[in-house]
C-alpha atoms as a PDB file:
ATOM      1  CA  UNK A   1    -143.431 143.960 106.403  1.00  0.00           C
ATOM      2  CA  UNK A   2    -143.506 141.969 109.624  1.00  0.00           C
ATOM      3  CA  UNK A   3    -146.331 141.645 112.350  1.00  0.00           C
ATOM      4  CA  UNK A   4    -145.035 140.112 115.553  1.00  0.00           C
ATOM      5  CA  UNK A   5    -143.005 137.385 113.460  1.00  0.00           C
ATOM      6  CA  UNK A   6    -141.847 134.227 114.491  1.00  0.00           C
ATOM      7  CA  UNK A   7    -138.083 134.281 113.634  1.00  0.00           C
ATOM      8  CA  UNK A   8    -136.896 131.640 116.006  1.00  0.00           C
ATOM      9  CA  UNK A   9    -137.375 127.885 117.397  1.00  0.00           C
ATOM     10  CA  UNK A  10    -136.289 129.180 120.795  1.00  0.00           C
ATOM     11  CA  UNK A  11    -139.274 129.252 123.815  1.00  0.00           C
ATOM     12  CA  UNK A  12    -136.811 130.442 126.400  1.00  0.00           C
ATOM     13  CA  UNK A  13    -136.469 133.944 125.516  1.00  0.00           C
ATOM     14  CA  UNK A  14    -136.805 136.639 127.568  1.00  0.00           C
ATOM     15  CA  UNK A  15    -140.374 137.573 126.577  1.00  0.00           C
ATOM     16  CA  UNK A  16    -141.231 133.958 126.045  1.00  0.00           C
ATOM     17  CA  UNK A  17    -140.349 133.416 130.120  1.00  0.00           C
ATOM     18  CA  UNK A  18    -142.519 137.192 130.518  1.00  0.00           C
ATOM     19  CA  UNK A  19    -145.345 136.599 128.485  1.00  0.00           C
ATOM     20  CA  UNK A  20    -145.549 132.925 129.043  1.00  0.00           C
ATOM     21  CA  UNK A  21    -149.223 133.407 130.081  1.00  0.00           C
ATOM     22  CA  UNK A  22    -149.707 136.274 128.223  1.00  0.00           C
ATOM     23  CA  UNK A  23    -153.644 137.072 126.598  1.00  0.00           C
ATOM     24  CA  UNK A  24    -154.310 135.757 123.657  1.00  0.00           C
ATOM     25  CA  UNK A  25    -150.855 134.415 122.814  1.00  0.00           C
ATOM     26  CA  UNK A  26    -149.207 132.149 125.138  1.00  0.00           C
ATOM     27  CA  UNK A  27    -146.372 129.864 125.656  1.00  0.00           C
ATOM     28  CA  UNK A  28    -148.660 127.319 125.724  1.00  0.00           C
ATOM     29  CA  UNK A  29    -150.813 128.444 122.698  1.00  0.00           C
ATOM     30  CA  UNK A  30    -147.452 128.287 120.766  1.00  0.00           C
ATOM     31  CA  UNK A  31    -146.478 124.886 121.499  1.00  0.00           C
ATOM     32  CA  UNK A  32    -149.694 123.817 120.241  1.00  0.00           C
ATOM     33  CA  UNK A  33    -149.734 126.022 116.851  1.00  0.00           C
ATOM     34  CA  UNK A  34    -146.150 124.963 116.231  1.00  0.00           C
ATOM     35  CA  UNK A  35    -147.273 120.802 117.204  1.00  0.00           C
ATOM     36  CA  UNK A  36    -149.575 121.561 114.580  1.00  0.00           C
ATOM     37  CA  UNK A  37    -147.327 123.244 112.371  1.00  0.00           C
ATOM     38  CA  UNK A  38    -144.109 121.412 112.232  1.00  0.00           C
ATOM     39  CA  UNK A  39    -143.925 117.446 111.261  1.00  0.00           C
ATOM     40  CA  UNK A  40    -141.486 117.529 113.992  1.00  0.00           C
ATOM     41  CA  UNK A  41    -139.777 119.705 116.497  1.00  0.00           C
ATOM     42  CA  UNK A  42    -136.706 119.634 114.237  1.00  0.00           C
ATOM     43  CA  UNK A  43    -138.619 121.363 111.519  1.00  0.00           C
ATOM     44  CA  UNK A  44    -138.502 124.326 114.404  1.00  0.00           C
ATOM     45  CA  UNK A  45    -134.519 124.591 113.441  1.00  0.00           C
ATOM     46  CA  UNK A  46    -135.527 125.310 109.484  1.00  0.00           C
ATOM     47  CA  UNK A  47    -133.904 127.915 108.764  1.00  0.00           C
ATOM     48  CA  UNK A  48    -137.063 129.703 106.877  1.00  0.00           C
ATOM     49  CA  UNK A  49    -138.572 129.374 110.470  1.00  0.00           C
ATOM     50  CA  UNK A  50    -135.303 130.439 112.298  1.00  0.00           C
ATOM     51  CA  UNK A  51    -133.943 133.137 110.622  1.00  0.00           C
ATOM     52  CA  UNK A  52    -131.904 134.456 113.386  1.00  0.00           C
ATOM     53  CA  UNK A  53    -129.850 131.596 113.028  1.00  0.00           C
ATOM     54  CA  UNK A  54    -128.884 132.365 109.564  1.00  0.00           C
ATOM     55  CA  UNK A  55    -125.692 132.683 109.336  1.00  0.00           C
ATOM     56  CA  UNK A  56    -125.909 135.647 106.653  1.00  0.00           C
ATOM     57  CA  UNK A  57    -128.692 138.000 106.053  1.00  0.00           C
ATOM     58  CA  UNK A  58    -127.286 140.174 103.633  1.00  0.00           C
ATOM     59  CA  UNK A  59    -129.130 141.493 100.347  1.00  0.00           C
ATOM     60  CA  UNK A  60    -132.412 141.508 101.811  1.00  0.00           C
ATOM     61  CA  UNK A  61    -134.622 144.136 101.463  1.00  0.00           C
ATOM     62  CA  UNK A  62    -135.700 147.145 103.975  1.00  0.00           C
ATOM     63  CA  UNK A  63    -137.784 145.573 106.561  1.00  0.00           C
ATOM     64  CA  UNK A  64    -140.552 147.079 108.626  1.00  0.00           C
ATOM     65  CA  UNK A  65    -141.021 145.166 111.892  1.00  0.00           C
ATOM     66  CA  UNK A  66    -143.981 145.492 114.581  1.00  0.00           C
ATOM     67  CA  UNK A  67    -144.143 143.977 117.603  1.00  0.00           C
ATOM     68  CA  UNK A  68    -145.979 144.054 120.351  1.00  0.00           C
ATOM     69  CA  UNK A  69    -144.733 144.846 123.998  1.00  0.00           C
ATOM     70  CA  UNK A  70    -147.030 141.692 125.592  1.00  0.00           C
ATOM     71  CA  UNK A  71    -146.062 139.031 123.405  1.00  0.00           C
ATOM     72  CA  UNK A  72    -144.191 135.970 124.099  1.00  0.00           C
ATOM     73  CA  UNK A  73    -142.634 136.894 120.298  1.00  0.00           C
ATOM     74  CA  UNK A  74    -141.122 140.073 121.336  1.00  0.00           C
ATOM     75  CA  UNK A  75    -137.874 138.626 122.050  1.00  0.00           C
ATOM     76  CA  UNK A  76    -137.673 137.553 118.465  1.00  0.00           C
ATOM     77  CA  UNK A  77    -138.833 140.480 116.477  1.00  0.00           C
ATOM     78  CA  UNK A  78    -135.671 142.521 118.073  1.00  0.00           C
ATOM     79  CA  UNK A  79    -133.509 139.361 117.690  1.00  0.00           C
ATOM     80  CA  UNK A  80    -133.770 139.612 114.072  1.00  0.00           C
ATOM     81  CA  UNK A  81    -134.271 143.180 114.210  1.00  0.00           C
ATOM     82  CA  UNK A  82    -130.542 143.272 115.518  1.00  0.00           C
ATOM     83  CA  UNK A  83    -129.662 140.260 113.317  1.00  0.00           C
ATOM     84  CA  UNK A  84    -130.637 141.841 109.949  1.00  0.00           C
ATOM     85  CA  UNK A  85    -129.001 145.529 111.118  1.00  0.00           C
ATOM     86  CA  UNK A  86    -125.657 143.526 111.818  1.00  0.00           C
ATOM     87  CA  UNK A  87    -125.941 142.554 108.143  1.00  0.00           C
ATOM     88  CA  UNK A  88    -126.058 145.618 106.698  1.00  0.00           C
ATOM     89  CA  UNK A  89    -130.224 145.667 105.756  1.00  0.00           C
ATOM     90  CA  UNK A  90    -132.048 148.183 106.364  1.00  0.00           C
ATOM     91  CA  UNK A  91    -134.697 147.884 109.295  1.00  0.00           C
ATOM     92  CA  UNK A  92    -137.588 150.022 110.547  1.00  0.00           C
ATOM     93  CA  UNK A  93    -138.608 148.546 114.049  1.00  0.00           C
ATOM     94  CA  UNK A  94    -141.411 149.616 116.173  1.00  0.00           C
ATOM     95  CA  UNK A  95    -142.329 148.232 119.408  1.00  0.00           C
ATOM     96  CA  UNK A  96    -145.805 149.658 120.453  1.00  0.00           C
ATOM     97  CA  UNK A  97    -145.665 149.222 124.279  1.00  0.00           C
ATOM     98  CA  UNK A  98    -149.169 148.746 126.282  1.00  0.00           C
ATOM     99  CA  UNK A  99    -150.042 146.284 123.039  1.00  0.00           C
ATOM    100  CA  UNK A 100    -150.827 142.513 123.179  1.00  0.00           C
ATOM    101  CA  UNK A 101    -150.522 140.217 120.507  1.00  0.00           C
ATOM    102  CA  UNK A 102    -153.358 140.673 117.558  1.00  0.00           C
ATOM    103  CA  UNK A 103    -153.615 144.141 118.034  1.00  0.00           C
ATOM    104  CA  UNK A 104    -152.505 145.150 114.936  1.00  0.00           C
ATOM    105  CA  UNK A 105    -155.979 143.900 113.698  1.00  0.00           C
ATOM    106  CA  UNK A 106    -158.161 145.797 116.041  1.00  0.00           C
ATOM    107  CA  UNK A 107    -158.008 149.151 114.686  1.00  0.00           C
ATOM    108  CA  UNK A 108    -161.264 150.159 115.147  1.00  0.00           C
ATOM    109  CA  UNK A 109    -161.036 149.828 118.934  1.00  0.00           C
ATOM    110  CA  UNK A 110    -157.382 149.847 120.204  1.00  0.00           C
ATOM    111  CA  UNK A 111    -155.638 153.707 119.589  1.00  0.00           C
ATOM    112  CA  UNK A 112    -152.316 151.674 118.559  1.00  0.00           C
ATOM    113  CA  UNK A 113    -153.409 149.802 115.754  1.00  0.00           C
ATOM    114  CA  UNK A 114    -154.624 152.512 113.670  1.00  0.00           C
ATOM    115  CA  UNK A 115    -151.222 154.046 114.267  1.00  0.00           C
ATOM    116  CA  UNK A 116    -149.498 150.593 113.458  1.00  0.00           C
ATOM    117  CA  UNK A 117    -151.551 150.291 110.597  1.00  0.00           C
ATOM    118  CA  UNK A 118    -150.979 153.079 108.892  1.00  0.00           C
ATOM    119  CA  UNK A 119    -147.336 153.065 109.728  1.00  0.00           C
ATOM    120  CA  UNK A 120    -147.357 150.017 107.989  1.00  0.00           C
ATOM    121  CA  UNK A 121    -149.622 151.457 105.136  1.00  0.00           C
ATOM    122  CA  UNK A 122    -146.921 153.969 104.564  1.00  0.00           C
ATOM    123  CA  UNK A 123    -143.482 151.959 104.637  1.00  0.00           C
ATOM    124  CA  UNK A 124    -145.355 149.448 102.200  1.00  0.00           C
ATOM    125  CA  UNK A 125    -146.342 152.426  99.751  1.00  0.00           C
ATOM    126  CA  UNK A 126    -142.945 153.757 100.257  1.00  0.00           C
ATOM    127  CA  UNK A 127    -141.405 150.352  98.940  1.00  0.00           C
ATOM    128  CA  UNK A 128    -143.359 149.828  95.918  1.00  0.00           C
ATOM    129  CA  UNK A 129    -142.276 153.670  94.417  1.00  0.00           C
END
């Protein structure tokens, strides 16, 4: 299960360039976490940080992505989304549009992450029968 991942050392996406000043993720607020983060901006190109540039994907399991439509990480959720289907794993993807970053932990106030959540809920319980 994935919420809004980070799959990729690339800021120049689409939804990076869209969402660059995007509430309360962005482009910006990224730099920072991953100055924080990485010892360098080389340790960006890892490839358990930048799995789209994997070069093979195969034998891993079904994965449930989430991803928010206002989200400088957009871009990268369907990236891998894409880059996992090419290799042959199974992926649920669900982009809940009208949804900012975070949401997925405000389900007592925003509609879509109760739905999220319990999507979620249900692909996990699905996986471990």
């Amino acid at each position: 299960l994935l919420v809004y991942p980070v799959a990729d050392n690339n800021l120049t996406t689409t939804s990076y360039n869209t969402y660059a000043n995007a509430v309360p993720l962005s482009k910006a607020n990224i730099q920072y976490f991953t100055g924080l983060y990485f010892n360098s901006p080389a340790d960006g190109d890892n490839r358990l940080i930048s799995l789209v540039d994997v070069a093979d994907l195969r034998g891993l399991p079904t994965t449930t992505i989430i991803a928010a439509e206002i989200d400088p990480l957009q871009t990268e959720g369907m990236s891998l989304r894409d880059k996992l289907t090419t290799a042959g794993v199974s992926v649920d993807y669900t982009l809940y549009t009208g949804t900012t970053h975070e949401f997925f932990g405000t389900y007592d106030v925003v509609p879509p992450a109760q739905t999220a959540q319990n999507h979620a809920a249900d692909r996990l319980k699905a996986a471990f029968q």
